[in-house]
Protein backbone atom coordinates (compact mmCIF):
# COMPACT_ATOMS: atom_id res chain seq x y z
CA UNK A 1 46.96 125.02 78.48
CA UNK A 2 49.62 127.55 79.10
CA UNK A 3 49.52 131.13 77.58
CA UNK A 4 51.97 132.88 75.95
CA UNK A 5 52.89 136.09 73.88
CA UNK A 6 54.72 136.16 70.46
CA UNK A 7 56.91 138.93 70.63
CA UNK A 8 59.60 139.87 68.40
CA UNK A 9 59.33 136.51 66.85
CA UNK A 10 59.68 134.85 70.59
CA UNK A 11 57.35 132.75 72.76
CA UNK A 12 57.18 134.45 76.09
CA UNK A 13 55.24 132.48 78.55
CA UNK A 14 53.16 134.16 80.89
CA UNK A 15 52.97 130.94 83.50
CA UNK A 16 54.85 128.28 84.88
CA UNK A 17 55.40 125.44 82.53
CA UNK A 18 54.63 121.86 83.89
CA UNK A 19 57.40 119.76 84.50
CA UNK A 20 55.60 116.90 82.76
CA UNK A 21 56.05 118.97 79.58
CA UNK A 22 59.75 118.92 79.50
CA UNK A 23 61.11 117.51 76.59
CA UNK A 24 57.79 117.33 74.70
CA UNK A 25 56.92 119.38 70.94
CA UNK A 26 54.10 121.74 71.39
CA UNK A 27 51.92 123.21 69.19
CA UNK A 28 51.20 126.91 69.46
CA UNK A 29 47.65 128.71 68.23
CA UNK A 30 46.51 132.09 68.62
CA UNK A 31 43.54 132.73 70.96
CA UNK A 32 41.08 134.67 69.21
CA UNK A 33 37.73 136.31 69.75
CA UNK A 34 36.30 133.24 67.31
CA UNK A 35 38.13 130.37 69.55
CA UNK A 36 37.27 131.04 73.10
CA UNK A 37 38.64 129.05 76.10
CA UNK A 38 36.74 125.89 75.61
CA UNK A 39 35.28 125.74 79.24
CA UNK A 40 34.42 129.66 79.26
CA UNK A 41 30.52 128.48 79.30
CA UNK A 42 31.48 126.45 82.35
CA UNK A 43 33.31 129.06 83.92
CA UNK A 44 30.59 131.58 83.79
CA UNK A 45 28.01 129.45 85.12
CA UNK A 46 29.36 128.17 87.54
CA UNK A 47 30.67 132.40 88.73
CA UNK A 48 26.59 133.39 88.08
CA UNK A 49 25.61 130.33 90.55
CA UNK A 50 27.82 131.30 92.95
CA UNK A 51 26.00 134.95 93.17
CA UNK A 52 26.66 138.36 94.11
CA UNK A 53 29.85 139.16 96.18
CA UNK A 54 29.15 140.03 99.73
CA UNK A 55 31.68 142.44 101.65
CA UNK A 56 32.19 143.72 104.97
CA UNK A 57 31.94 147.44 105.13
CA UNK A 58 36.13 147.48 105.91
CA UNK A 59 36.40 145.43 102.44
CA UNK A 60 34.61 148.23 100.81
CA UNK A 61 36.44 151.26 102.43
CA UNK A 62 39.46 149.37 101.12
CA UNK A 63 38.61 148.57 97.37
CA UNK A 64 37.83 152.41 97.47
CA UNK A 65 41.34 153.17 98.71
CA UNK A 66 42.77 150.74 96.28
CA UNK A 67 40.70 152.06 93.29
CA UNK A 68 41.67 155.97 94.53
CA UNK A 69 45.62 155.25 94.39
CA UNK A 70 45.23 153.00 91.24
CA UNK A 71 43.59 156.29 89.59
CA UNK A 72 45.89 158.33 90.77
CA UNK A 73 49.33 155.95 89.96
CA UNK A 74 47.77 156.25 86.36
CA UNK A 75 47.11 159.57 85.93
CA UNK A 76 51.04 160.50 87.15
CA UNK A 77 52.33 157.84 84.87
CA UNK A 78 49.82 159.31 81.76
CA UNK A 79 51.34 162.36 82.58
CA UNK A 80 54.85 161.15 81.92
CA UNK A 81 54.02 159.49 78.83
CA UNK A 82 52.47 163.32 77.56
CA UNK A 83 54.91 165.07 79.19
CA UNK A 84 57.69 163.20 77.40
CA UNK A 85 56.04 163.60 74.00
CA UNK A 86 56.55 167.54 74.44
């Protein structure tokens, strides 16, 4: 399975297509709340049985960096998106 975005009446893929598909019809349905990804079950059971994530102290000093300049990236771009509706 490969996903995509309709967009202006275009399919724009958001992965690599497999060469084995070249050539091929495919048939295209949305992804809705009511038609999960089949193996989601799986998925999550298997992520639960693998337990809680373990980090090194340096791990967490940098997610907290990372999370601080994330925050503040989006709080300058928010303000261009207000300040440009002035």
């Amino acid at each position: 399975m490969i996903r995509a975005l309709i967009h202006d009446g275009r399919v724009e893929v958001q992965e690599p297509i497999p060469a084995s598909w070249e050539g091929q019809t495919v048939h295209i349905v949305p992804l809705t709340p009511d038609d999960p990804l089949p193996d989601l079950e799986q998925r999550l059971t298997a992520l639960h049985r693998m337990g809680p994530a373990e980090f090194e102290p340096e791990e967490r000093e940098q997610m907290r960096a990372y999370l601080e300049e994330l925050d503040r990236v989006s709080a300058a771009a928010m303000a261009a998106i207000e300040g440009g509706r002035r």
